[in-house]
PDB file of N, CA and C in Angstrom:
ATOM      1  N   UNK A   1      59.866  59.542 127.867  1.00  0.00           N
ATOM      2  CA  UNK A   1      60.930  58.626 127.533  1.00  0.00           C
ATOM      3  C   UNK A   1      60.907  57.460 128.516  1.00  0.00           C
ATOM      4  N   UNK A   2      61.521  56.392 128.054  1.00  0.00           N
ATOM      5  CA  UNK A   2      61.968  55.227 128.961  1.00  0.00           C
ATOM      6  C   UNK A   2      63.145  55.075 129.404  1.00  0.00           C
ATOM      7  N   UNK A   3      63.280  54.595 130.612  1.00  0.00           N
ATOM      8  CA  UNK A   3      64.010  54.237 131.171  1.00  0.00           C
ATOM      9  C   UNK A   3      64.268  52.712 131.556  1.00  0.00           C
ATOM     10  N   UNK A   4      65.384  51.739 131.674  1.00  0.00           N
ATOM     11  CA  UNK A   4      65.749  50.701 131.841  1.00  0.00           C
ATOM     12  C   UNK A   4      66.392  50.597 133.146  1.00  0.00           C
ATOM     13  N   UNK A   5      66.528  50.446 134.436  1.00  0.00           N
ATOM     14  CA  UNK A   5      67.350  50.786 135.473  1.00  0.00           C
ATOM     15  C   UNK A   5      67.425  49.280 135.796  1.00  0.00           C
ATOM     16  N   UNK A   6      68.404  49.262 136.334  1.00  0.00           N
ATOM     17  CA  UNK A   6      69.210  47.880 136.884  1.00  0.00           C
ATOM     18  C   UNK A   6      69.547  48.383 138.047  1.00  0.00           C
ATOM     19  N   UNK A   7      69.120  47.602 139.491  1.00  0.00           N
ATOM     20  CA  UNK A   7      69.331  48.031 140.888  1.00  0.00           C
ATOM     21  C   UNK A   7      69.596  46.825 141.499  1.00  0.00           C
ATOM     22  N   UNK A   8      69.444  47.283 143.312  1.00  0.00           N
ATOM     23  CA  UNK A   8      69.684  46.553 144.093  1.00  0.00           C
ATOM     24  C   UNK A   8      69.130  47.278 145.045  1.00  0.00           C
ATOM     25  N   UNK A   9      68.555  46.337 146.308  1.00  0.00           N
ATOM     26  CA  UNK A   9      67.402  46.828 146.984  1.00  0.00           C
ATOM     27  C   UNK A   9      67.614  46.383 148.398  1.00  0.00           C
ATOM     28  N   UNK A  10      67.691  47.223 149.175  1.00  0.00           N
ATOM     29  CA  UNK A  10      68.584  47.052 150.890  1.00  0.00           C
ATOM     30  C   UNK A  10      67.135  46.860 151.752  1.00  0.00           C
ATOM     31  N   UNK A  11      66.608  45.437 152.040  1.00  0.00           N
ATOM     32  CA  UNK A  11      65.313  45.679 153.002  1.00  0.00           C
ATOM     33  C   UNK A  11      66.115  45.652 154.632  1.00  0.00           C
ATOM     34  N   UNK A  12      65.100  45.275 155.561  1.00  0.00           N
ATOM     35  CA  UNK A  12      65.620  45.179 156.684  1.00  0.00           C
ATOM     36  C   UNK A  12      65.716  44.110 157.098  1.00  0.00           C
ATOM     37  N   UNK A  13      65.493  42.906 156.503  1.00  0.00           N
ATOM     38  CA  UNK A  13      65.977  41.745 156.537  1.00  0.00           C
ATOM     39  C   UNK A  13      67.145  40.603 155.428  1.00  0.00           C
ATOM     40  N   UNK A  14      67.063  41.551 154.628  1.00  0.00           N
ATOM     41  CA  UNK A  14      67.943  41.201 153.190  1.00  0.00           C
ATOM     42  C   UNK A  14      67.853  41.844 152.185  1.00  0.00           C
ATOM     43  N   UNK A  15      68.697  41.693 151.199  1.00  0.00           N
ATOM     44  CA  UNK A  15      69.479  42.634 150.412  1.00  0.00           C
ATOM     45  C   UNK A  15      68.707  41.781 148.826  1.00  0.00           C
ATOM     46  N   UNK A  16      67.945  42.130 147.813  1.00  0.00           N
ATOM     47  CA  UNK A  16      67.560  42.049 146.550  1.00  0.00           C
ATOM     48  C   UNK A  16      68.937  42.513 145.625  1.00  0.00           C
ATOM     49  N   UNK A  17      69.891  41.455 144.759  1.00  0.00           N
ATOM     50  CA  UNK A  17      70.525  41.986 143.942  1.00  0.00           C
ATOM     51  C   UNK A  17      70.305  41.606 142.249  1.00  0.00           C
ATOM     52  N   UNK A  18      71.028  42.567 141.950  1.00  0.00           N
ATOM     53  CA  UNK A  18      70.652  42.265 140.084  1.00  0.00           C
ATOM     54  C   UNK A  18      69.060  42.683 139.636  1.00  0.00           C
ATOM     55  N   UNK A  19      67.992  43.378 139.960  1.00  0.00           N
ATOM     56  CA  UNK A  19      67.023  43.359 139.607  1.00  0.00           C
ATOM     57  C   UNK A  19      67.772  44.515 138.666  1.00  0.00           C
ATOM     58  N   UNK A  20      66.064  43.998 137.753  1.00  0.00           N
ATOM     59  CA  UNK A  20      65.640  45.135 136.603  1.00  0.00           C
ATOM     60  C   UNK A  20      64.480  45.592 136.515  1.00  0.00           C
ATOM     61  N   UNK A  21      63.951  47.098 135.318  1.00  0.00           N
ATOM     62  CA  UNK A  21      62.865  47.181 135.621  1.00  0.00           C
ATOM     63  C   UNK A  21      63.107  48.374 134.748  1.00  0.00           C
ATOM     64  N   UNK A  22      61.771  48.033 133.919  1.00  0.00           N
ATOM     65  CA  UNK A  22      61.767  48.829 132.901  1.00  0.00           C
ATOM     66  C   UNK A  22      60.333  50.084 133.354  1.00  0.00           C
ATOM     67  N   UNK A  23      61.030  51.675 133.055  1.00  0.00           N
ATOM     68  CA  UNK A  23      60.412  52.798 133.851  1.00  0.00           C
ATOM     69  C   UNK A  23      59.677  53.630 132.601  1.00  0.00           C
ATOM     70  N   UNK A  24      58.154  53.800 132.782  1.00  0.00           N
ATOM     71  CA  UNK A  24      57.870  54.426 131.406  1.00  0.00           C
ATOM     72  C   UNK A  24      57.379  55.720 131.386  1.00  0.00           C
ATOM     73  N   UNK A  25      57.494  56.631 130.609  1.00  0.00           N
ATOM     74  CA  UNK A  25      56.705  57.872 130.080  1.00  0.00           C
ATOM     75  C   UNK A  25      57.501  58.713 131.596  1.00  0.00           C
ATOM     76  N   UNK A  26      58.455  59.162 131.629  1.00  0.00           N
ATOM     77  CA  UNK A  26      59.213  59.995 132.537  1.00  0.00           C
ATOM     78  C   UNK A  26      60.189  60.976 131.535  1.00  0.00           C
ATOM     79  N   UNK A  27      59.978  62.726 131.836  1.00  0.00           N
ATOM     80  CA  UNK A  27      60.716  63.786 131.307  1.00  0.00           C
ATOM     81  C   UNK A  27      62.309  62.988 131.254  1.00  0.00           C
ATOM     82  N   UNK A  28      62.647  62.720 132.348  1.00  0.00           N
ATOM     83  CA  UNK A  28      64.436  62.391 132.782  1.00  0.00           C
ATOM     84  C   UNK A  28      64.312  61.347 133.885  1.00  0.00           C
ATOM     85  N   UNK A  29      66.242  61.229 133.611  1.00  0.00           N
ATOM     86  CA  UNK A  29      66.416  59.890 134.313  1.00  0.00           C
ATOM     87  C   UNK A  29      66.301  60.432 135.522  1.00  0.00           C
ATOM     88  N   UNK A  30      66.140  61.879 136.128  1.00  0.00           N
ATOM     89  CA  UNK A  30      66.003  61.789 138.070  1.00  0.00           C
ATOM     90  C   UNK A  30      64.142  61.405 138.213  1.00  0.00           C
ATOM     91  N   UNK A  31      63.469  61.811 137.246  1.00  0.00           N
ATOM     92  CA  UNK A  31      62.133  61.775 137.099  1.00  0.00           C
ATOM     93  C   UNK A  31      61.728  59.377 137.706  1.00  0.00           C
ATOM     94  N   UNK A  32      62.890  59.141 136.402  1.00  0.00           N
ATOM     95  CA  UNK A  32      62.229  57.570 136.669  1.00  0.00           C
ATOM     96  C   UNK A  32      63.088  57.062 137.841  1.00  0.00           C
ATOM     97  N   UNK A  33      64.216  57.424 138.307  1.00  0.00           N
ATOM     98  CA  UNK A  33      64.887  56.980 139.255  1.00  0.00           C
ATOM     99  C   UNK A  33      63.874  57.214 140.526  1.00  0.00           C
ATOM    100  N   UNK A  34      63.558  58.737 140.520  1.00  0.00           N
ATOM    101  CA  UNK A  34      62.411  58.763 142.075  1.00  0.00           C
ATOM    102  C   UNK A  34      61.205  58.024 141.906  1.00  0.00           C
ATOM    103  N   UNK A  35      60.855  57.904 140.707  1.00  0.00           N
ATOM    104  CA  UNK A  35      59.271  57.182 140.516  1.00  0.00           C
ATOM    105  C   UNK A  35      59.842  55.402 141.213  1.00  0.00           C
ATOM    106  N   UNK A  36      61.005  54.873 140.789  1.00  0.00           N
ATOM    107  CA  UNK A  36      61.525  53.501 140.752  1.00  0.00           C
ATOM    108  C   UNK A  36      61.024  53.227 142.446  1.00  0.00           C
ATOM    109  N   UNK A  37      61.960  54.363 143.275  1.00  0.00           N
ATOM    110  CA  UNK A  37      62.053  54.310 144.300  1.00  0.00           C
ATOM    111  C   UNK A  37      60.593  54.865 145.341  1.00  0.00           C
ATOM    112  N   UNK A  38      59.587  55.654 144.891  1.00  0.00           N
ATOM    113  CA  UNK A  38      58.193  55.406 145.196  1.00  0.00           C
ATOM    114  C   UNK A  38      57.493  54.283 145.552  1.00  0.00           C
ATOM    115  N   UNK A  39      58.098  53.743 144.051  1.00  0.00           N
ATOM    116  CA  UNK A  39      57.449  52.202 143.822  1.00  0.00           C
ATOM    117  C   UNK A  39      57.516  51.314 144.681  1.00  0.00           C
ATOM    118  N   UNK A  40      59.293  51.362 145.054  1.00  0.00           N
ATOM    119  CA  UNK A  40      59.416  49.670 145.803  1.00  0.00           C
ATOM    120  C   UNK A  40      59.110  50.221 147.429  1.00  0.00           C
ATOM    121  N   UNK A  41      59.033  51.450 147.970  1.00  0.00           N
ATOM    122  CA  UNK A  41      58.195  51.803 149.382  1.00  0.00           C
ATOM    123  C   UNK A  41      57.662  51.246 149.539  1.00  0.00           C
ATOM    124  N   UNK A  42      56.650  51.688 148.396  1.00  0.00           N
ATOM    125  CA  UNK A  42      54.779  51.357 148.464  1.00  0.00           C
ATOM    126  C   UNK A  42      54.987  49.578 148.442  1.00  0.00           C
ATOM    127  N   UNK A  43      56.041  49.301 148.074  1.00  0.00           N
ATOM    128  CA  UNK A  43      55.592  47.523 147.371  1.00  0.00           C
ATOM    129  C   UNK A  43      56.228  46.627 148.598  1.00  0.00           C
ATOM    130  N   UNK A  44      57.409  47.228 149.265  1.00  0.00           N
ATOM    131  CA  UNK A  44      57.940  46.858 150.717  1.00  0.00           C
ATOM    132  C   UNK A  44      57.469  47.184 152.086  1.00  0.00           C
ATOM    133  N   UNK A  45      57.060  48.292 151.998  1.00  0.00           N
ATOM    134  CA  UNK A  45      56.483  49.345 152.987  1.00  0.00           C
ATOM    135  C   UNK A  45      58.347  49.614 154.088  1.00  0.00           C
ATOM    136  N   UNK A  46      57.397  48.947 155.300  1.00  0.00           N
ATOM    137  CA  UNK A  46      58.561  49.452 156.370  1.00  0.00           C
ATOM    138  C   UNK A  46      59.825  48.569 156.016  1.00  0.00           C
ATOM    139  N   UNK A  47      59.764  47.816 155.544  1.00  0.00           N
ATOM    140  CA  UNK A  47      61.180  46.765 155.371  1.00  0.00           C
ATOM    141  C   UNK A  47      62.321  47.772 154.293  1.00  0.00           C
ATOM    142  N   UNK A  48      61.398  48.402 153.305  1.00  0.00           N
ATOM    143  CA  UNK A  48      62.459  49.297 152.925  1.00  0.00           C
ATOM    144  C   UNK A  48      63.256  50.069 153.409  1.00  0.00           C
ATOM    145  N   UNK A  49      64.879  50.010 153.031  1.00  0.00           N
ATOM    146  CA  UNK A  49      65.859  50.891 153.455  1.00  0.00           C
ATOM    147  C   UNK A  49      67.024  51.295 152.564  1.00  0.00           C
ATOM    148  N   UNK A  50      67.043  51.128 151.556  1.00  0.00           N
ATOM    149  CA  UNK A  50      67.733  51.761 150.529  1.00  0.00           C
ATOM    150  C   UNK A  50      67.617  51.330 149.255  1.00  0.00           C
ATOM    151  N   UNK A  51      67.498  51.735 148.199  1.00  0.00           N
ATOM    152  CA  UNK A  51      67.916  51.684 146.851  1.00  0.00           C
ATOM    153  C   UNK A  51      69.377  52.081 146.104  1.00  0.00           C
ATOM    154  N   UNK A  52      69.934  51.016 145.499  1.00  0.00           N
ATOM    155  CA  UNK A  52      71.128  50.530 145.172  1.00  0.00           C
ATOM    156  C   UNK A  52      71.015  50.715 143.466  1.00  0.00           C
ATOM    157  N   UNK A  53      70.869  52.013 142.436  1.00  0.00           N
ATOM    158  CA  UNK A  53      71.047  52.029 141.108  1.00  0.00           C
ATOM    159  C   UNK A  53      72.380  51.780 141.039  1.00  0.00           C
ATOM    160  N   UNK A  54      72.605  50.339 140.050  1.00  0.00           N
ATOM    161  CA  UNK A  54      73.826  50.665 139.141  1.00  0.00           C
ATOM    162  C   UNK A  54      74.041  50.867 137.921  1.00  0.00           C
ATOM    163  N   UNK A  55      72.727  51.236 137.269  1.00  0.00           N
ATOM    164  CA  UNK A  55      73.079  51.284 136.136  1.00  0.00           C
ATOM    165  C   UNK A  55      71.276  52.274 135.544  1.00  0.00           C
ATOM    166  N   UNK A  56      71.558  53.186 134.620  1.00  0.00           N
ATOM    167  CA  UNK A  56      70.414  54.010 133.967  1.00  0.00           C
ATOM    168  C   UNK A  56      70.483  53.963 132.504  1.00  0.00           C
ATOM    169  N   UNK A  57      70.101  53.613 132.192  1.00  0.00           N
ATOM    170  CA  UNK A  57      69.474  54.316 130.609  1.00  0.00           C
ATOM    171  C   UNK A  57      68.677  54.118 129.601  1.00  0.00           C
ATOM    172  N   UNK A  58      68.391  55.242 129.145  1.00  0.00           N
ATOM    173  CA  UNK A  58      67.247  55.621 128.241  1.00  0.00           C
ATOM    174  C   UNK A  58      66.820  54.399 127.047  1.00  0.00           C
ATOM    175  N   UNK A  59      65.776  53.781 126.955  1.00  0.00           N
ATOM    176  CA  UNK A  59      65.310  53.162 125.770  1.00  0.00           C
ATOM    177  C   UNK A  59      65.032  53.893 124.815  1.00  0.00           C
ATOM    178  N   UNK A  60      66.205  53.888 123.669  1.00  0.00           N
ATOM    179  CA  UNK A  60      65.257  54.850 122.648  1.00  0.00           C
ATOM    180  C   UNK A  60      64.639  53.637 121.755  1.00  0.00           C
ATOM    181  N   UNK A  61      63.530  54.561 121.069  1.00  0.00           N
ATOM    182  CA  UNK A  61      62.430  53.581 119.890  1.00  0.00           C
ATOM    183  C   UNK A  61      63.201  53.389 118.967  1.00  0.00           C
ATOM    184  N   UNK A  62      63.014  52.716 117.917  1.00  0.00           N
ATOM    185  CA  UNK A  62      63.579  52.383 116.871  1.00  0.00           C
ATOM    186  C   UNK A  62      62.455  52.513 115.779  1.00  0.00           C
ATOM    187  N   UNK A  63      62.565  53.306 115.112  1.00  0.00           N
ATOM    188  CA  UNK A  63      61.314  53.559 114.030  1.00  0.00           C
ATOM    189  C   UNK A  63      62.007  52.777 112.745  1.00  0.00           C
ATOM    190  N   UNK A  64      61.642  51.777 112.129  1.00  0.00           N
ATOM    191  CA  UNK A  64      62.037  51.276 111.456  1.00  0.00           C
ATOM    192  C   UNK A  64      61.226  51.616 109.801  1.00  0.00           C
ATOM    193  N   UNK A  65      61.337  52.544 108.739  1.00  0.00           N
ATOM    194  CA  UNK A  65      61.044  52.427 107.703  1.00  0.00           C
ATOM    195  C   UNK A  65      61.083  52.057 106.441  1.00  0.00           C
ATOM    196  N   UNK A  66      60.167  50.601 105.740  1.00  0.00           N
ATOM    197  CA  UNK A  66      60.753  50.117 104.877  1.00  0.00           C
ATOM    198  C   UNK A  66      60.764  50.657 103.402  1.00  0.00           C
ATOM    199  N   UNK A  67      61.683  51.230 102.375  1.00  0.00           N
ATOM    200  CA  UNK A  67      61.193  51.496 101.379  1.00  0.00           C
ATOM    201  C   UNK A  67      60.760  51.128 100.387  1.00  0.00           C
ATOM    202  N   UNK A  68      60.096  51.093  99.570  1.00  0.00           N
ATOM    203  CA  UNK A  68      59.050  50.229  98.491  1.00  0.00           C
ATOM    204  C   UNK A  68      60.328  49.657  97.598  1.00  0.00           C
TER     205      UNK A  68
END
């Protein structure tokens, strides 16, 4: 499933607000929330110091079928 998370991101020199970021192919939302927060480590390194979710949820698909 997907996930859509809307955060905010605490470095050690300043604060990232309002981001988004769309999280893919994860069982659950603790699954894409820890993957989110993997991510911006690896992408900040030491400046990272907290992750700020305000908001989670699931993208569902929309299968759209037309009938003849």
């Amino acid at each position: 499933m997907n996930y859509r998370i809307n955060y905010n991101v605490v470095l050690f020199n300043e604060i990232l607000y309002d981001k988004e970021i769309k999280v893919k192919n994860k069982d659950n939302e603790l699954m894409a929330k820890c993957s989110l927060e993997d991510y911006l480590r690896r992408k900040h390194g030491d400046a990272f110091r907290q992750l700020i979710i305000t908001k989670c949820v699931p993208e569902l698909s929309l299968i759209h079928i037309s009938e003849p």
